[in-house]
C-alpha atoms as a PDB file:
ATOM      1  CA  UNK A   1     133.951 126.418 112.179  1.00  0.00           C
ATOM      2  CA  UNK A   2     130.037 128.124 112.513  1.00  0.00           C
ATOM      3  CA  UNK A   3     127.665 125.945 110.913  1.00  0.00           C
ATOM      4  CA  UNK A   4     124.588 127.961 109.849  1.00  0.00           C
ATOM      5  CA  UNK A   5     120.867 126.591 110.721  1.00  0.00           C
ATOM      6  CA  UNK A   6     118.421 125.914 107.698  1.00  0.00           C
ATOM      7  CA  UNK A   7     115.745 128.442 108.593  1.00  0.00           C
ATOM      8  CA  UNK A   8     112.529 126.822 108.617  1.00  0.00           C
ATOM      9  CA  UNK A   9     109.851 127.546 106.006  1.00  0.00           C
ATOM     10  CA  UNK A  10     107.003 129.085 106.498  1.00  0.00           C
ATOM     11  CA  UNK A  11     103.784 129.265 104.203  1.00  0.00           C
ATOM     12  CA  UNK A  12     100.894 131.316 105.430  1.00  0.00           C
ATOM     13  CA  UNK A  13      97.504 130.364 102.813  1.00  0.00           C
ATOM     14  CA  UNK A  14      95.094 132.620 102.803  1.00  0.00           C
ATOM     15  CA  UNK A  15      91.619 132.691 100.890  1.00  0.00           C
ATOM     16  CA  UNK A  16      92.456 136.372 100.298  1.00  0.00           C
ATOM     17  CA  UNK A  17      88.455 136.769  99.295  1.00  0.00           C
ATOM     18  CA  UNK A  18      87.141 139.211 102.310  1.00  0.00           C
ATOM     19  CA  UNK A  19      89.513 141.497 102.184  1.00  0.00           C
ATOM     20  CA  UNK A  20      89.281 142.013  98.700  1.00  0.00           C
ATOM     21  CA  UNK A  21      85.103 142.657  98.563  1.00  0.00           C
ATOM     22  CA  UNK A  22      84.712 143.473 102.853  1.00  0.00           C
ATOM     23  CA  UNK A  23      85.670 147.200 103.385  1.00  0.00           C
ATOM     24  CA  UNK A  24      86.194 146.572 107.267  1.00  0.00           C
ATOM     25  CA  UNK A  25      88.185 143.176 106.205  1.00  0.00           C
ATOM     26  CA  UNK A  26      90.251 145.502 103.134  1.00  0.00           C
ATOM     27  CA  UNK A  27      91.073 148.874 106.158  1.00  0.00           C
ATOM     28  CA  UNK A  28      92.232 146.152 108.369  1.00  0.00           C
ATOM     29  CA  UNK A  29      94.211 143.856 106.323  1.00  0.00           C
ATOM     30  CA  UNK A  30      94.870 145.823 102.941  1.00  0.00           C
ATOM     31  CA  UNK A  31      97.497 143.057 101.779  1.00  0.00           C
ATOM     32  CA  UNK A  32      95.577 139.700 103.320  1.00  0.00           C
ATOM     33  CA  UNK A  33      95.678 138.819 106.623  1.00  0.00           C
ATOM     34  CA  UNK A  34      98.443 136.193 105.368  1.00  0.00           C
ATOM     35  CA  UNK A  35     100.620 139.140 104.496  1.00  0.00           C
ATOM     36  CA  UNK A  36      99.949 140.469 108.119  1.00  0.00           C
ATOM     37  CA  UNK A  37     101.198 137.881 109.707  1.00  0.00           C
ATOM     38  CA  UNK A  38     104.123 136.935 107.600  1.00  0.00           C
ATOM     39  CA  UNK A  39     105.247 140.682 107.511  1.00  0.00           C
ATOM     40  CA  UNK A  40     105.364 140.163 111.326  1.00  0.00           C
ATOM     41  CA  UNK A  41     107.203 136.786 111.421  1.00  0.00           C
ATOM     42  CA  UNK A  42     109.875 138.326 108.800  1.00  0.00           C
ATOM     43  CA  UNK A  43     111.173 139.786 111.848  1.00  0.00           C
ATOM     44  CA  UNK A  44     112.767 136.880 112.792  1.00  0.00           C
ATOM     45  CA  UNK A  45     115.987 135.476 111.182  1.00  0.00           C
ATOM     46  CA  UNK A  46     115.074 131.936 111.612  1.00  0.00           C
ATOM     47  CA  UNK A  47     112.192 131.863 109.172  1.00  0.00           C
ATOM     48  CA  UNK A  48     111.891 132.237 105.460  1.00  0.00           C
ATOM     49  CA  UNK A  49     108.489 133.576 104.453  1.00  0.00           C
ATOM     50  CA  UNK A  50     106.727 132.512 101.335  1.00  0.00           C
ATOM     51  CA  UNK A  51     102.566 133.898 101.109  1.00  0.00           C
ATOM     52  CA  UNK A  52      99.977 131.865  99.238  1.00  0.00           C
ATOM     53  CA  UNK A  53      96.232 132.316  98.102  1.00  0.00           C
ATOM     54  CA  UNK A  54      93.568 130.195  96.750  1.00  0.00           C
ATOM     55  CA  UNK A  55      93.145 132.280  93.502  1.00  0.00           C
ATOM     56  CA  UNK A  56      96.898 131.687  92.827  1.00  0.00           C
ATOM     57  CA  UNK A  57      97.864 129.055  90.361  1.00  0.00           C
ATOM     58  CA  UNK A  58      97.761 125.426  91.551  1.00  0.00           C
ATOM     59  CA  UNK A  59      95.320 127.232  94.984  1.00  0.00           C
ATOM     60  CA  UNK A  60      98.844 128.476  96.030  1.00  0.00           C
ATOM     61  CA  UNK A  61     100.199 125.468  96.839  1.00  0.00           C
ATOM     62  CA  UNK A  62     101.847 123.519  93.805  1.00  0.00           C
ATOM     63  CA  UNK A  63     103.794 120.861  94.429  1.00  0.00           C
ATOM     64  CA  UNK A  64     107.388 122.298  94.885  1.00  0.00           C
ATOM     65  CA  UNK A  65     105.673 125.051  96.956  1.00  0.00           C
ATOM     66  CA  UNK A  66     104.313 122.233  99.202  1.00  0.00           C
ATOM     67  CA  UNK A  67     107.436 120.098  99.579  1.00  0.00           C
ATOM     68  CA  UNK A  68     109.434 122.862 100.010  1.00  0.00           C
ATOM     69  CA  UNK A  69     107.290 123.905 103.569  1.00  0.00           C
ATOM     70  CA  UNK A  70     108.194 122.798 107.334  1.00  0.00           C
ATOM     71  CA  UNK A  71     105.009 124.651 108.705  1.00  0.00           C
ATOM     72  CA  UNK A  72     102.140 125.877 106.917  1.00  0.00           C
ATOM     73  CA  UNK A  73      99.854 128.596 107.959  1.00  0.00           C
ATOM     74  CA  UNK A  74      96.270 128.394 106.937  1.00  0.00           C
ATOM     75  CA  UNK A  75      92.995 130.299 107.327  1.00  0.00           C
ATOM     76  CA  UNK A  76      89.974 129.879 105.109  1.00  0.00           C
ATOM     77  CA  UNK A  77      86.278 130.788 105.760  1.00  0.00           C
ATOM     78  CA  UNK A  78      84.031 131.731 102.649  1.00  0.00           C
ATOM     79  CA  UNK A  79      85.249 128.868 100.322  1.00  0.00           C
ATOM     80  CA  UNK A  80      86.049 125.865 102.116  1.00  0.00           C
ATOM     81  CA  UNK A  81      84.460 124.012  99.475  1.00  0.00           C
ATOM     82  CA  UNK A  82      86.753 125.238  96.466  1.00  0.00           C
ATOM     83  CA  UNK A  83      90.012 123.838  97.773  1.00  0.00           C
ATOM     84  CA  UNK A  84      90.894 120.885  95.544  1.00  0.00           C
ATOM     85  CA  UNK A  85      90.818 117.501  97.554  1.00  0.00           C
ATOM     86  CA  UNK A  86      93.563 116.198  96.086  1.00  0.00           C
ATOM     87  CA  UNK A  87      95.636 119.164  97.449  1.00  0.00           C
ATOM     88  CA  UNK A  88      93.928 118.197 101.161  1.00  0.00           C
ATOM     89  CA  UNK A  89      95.325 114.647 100.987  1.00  0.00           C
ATOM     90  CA  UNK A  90      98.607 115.799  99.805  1.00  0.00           C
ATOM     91  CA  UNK A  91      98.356 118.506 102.865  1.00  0.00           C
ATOM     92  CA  UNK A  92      97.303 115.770 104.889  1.00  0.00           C
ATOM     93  CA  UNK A  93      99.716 113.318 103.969  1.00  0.00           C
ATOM     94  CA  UNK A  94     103.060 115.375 104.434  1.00  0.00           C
ATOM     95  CA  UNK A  95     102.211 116.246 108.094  1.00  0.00           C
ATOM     96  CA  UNK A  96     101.470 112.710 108.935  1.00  0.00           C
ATOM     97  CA  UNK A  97     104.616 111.621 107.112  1.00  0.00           C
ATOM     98  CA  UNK A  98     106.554 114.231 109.758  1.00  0.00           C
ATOM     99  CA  UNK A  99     107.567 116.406 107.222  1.00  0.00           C
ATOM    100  CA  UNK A 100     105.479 119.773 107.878  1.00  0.00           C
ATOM    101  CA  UNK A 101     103.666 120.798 110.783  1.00  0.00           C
ATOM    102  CA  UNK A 102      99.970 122.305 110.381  1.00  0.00           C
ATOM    103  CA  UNK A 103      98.590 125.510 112.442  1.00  0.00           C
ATOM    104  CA  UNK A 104      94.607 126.303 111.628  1.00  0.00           C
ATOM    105  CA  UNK A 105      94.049 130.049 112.725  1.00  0.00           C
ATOM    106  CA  UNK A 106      90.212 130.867 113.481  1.00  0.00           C
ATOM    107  CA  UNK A 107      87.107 129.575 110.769  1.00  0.00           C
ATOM    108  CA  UNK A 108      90.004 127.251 109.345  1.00  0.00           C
ATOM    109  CA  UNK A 109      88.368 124.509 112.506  1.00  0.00           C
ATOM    110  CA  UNK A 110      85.965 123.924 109.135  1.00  0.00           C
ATOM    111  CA  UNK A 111      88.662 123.956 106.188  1.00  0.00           C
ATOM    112  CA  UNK A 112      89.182 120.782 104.486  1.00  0.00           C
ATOM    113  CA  UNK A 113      92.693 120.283 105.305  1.00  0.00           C
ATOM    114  CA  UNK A 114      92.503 120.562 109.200  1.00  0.00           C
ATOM    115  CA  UNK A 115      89.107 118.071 109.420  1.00  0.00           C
ATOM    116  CA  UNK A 116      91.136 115.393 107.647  1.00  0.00           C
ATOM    117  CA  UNK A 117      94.349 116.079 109.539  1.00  0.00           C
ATOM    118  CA  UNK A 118      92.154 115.554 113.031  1.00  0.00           C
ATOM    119  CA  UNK A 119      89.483 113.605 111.479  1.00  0.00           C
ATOM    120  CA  UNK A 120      86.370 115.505 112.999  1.00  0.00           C
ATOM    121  CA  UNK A 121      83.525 117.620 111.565  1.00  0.00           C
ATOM    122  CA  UNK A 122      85.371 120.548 113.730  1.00  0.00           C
ATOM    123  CA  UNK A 123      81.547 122.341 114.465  1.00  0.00           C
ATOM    124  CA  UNK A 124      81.396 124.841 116.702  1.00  0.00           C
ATOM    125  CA  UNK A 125      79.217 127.478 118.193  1.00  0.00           C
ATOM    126  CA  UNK A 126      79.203 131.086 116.802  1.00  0.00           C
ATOM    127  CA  UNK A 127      78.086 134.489 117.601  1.00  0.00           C
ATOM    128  CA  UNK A 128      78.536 138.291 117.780  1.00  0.00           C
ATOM    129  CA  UNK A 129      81.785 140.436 117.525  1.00  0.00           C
ATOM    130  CA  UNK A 130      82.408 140.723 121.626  1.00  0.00           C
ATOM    131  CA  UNK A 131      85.300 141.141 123.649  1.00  0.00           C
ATOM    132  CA  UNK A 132      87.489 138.373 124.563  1.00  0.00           C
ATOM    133  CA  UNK A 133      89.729 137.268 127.153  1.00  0.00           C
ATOM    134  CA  UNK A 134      92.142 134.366 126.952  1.00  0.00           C
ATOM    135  CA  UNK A 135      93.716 132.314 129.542  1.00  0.00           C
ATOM    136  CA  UNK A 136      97.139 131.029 129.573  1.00  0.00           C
ATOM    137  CA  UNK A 137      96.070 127.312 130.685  1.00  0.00           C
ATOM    138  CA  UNK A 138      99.708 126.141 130.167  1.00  0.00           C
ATOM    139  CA  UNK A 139     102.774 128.235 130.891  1.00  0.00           C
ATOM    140  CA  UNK A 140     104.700 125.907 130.580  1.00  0.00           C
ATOM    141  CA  UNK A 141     104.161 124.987 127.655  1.00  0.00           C
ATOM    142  CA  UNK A 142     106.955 126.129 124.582  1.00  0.00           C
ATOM    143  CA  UNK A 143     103.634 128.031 122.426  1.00  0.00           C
ATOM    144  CA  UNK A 144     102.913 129.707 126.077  1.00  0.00           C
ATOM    145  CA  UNK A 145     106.354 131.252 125.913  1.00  0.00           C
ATOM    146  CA  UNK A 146     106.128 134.907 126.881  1.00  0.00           C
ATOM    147  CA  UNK A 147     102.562 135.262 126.967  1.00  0.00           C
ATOM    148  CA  UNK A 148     100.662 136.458 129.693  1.00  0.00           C
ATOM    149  CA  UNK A 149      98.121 134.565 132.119  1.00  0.00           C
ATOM    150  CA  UNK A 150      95.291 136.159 129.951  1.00  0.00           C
ATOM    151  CA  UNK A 151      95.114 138.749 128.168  1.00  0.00           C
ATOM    152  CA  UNK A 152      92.181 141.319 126.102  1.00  0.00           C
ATOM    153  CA  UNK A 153      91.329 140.972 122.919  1.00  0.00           C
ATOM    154  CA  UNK A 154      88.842 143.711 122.565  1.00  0.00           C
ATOM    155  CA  UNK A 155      86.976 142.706 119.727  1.00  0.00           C
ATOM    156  CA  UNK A 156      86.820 139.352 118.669  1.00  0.00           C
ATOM    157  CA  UNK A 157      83.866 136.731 116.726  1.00  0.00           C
ATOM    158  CA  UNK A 158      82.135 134.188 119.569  1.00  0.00           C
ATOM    159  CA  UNK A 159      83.218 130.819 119.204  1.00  0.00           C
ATOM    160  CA  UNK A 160      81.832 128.728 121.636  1.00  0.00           C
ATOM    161  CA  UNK A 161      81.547 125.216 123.207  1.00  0.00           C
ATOM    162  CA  UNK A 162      80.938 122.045 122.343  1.00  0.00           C
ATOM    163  CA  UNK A 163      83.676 122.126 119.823  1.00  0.00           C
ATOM    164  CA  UNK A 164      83.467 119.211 118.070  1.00  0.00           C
ATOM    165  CA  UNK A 165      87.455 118.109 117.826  1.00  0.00           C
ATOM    166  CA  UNK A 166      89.528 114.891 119.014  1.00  0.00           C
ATOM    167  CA  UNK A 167      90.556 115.017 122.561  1.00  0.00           C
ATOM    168  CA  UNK A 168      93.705 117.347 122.173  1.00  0.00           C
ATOM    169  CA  UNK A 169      96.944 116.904 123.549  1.00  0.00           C
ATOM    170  CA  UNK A 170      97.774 119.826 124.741  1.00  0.00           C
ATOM    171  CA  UNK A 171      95.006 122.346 125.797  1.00  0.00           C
ATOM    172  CA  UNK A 172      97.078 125.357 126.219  1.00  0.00           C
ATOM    173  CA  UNK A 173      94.897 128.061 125.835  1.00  0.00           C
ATOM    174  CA  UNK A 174      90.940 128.811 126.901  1.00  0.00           C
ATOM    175  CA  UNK A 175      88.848 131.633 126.177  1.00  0.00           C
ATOM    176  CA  UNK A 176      85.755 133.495 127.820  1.00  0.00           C
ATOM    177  CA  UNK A 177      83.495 136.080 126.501  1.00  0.00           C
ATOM    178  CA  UNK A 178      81.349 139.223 127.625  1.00  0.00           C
ATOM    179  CA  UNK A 179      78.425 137.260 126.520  1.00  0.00           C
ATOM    180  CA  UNK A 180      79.569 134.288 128.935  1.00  0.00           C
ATOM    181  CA  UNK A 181      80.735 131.577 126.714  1.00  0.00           C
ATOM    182  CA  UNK A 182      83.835 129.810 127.150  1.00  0.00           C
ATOM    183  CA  UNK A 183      85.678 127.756 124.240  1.00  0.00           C
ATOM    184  CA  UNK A 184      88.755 126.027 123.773  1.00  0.00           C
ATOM    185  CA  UNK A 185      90.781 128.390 121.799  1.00  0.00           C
ATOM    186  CA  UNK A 186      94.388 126.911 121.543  1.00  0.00           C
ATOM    187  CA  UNK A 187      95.172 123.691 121.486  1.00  0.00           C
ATOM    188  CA  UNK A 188      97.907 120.537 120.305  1.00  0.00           C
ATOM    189  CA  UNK A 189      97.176 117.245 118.192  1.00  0.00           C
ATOM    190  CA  UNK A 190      99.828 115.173 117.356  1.00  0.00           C
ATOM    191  CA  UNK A 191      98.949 112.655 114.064  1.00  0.00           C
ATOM    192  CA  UNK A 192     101.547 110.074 113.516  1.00  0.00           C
ATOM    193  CA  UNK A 193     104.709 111.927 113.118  1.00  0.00           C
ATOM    194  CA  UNK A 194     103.124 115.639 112.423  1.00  0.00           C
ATOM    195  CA  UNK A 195     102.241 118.067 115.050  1.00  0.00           C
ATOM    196  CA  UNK A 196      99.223 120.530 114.535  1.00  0.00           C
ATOM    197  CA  UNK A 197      98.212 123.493 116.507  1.00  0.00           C
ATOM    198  CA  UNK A 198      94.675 125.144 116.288  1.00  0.00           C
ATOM    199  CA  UNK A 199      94.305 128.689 118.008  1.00  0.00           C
ATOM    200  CA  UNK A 200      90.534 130.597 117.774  1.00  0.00           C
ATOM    201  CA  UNK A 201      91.462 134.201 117.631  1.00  0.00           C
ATOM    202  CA  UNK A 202      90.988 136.046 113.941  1.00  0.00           C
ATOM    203  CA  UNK A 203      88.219 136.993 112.453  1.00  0.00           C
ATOM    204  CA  UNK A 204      88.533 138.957 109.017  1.00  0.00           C
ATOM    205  CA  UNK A 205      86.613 141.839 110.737  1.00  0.00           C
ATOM    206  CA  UNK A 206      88.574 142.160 113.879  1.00  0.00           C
ATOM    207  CA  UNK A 207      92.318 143.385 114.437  1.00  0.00           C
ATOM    208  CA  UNK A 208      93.369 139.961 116.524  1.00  0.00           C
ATOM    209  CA  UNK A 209      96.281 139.734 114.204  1.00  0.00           C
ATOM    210  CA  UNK A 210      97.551 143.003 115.026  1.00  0.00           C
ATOM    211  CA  UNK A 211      97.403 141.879 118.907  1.00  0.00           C
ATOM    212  CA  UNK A 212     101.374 141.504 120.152  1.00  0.00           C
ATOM    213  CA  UNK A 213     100.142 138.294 121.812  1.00  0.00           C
ATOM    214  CA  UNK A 214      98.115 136.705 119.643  1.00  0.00           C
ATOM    215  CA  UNK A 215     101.332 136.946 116.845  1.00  0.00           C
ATOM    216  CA  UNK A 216     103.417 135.441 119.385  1.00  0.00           C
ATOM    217  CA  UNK A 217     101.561 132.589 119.727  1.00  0.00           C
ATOM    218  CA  UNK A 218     101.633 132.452 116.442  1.00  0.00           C
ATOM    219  CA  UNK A 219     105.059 132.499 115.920  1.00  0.00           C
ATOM    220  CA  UNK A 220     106.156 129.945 119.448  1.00  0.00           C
ATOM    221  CA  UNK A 221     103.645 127.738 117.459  1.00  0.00           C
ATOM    222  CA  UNK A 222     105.539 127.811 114.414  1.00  0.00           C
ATOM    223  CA  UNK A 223     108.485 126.611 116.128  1.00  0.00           C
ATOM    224  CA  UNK A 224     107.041 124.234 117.712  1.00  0.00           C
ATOM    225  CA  UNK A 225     104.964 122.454 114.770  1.00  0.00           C
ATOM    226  CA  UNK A 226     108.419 122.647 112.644  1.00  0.00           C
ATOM    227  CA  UNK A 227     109.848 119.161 111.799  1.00  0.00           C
ATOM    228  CA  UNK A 228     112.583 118.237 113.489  1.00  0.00           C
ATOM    229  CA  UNK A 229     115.531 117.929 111.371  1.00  0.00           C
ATOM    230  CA  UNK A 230     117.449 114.793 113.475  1.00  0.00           C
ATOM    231  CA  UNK A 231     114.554 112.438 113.117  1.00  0.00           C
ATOM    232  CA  UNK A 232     114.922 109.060 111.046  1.00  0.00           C
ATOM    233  CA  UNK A 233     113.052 109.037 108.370  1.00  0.00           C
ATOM    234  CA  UNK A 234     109.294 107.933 108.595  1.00  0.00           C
ATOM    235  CA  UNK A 235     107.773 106.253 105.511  1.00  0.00           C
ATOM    236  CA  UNK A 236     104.108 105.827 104.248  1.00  0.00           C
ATOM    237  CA  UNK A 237     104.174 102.023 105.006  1.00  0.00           C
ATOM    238  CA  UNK A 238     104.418  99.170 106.850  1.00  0.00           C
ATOM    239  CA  UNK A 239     107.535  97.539 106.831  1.00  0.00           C
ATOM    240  CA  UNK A 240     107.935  93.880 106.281  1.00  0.00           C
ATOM    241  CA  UNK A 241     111.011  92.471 108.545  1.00  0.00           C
ATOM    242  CA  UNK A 242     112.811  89.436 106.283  1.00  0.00           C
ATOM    243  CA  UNK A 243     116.107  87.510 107.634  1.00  0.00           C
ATOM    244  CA  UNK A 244     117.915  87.374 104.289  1.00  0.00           C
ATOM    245  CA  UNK A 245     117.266  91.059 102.485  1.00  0.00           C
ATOM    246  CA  UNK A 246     120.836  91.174 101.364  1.00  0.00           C
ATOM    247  CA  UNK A 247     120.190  88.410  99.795  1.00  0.00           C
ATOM    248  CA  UNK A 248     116.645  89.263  98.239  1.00  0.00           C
ATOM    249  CA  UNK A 249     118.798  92.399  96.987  1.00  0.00           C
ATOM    250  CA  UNK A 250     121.517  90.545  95.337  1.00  0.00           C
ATOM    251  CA  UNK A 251     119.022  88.294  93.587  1.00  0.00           C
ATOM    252  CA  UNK A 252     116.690  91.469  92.667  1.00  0.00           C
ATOM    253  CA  UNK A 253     113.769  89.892  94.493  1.00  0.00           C
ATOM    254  CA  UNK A 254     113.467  92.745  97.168  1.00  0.00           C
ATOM    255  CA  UNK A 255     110.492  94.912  97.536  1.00  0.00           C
ATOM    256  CA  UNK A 256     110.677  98.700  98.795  1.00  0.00           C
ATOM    257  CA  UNK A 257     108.947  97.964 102.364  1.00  0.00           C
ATOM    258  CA  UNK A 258     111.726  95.062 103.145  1.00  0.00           C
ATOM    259  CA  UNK A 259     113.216  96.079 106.033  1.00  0.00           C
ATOM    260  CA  UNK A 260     116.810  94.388 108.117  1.00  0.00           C
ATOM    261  CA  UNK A 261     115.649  92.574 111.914  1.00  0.00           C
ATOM    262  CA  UNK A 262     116.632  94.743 114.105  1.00  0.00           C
ATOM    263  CA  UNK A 263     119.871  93.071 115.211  1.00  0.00           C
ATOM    264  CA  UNK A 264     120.721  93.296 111.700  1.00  0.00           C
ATOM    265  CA  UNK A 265     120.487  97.179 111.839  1.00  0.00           C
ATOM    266  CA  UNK A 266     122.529  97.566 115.171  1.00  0.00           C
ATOM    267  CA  UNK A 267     125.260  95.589 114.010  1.00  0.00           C
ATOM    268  CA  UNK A 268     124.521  92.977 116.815  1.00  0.00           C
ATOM    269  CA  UNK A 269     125.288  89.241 116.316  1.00  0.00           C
ATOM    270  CA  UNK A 270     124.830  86.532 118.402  1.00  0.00           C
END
């Protein structure tokens, strides 16, 4: 009997603000730069696309949107400050519960969502449109899959070191510029059970996301920051180990972070 996969789901947030008011941002991306993307990961069979916008109802992202996404997609640049914090700790919370994986594309380093995901003020250097080329540090790596050992990007915004971040996990990808700056530009954090992935290129006035290799990092980075679907579940708690829950249950005196000994839970006795 074929058993069928659950595709994994896919939210791309987008401010949507430069490319409605920017006429270089608007002849680039006429439909957002979210739509960009997502009409190029709609390719593939194994996602289900879903686009979101901070102007939308509830910023985009209301609650059965949110719970109902294993990776979500954001860039922001121009209104940081207008995305509502409770929506950042609810962000924040379902990738550290394991339950959606977070990638920041470009001037998202500074959104609210991806500083409390990593915890840092994510400042940076900046500078003039220039050309770009970026290193494959990590070929091995699974978001390194089928990309070159560098490659042009012919027009691209100057980010530039220090970049204040956490040490990463993975730093798969490094950039250098015309002017001669060199930056970190792709990189892995893992924070307790969620994976996140930050990668530099993207600008609103610069066609990175119609670069073949920048959207397939995209997309090996979406399958990598997916939840796994055979993990146990991981709770937002710490659980409390007691000899005699069964009992504690039977009497009604059990509290939601009681949890078996482990010898209990293999089935082991002495």
């Amino acid at each position: 009997m074929e058993t069928t996969e659950r595709k994994i789901r896919v939210t791309l947030w987008n401010e949507f603000r430069h490319e409605k008011t920017n006429e270089a941002a608007k002849a680039l991306y006429p439909e957002g730069i979210h739509a960009c993307i997502g009409k190029y990961l709609a390719q593939f069979p194994q996602f289900e696309i879903k686009l979101a916008a901070l102007d939308d109802p509830d910023q985009g992202l209301p609650d059965e949107v949110l719970n109902a996404t294993d990776v979500l997609i954001w860039w922001g640049h121009m209104a940081h400050g207008e995305v509502n914090d409770a929506l950042v700790t609810k962000i924040q919370r379902r990738v550290y519960l394991g339950k959606m994986g977070f990638i920041a594309l470009h001037s998202a380093h500074h959104s609210k969502p991806f500083r409390a995901i990593v915890g840092t003020t994510g400042n940076l250097t900046w500078g003039r449109e220039q050309r770009e080329i970026m290193w494959n540090l990590l070929p091995s790596h699974p978001i390194a899959a089928g990309v070159p050992k560098n490659f042009l990007i012919e027009e691209e915004e100057l980010y530039a070191e220090p970049f204040f971040i956490p040490q990463p996990n993975e730093l798969i990808f490094g950039s250098w510029y015309e002017d001669g700056y060199i930056f970190r530009a792709g990189m892995t954090f893992l924070r307790d059970a969620g994976r996140i992935f930050y990668f530099q290129p993207g600008h609103e006035t610069c066609p990175s996301f119609h670069n073949p290799h920048v959207l397939r990092v995209i997309k090996n980075a979406v399958l990598w920051t997916a939840p796994s679907e055979e993990k146990y579940e991981y709770r937002d708690e710490c659980p409390h180990v007691v000899q005699n829950l069964a009992e504690r249950i039977a009497a009604g005196k059990a509290k939601s972070n009681m949890t078996d000994p482990v010898f209990t839970e293999l089935g082991i006795k002495d």
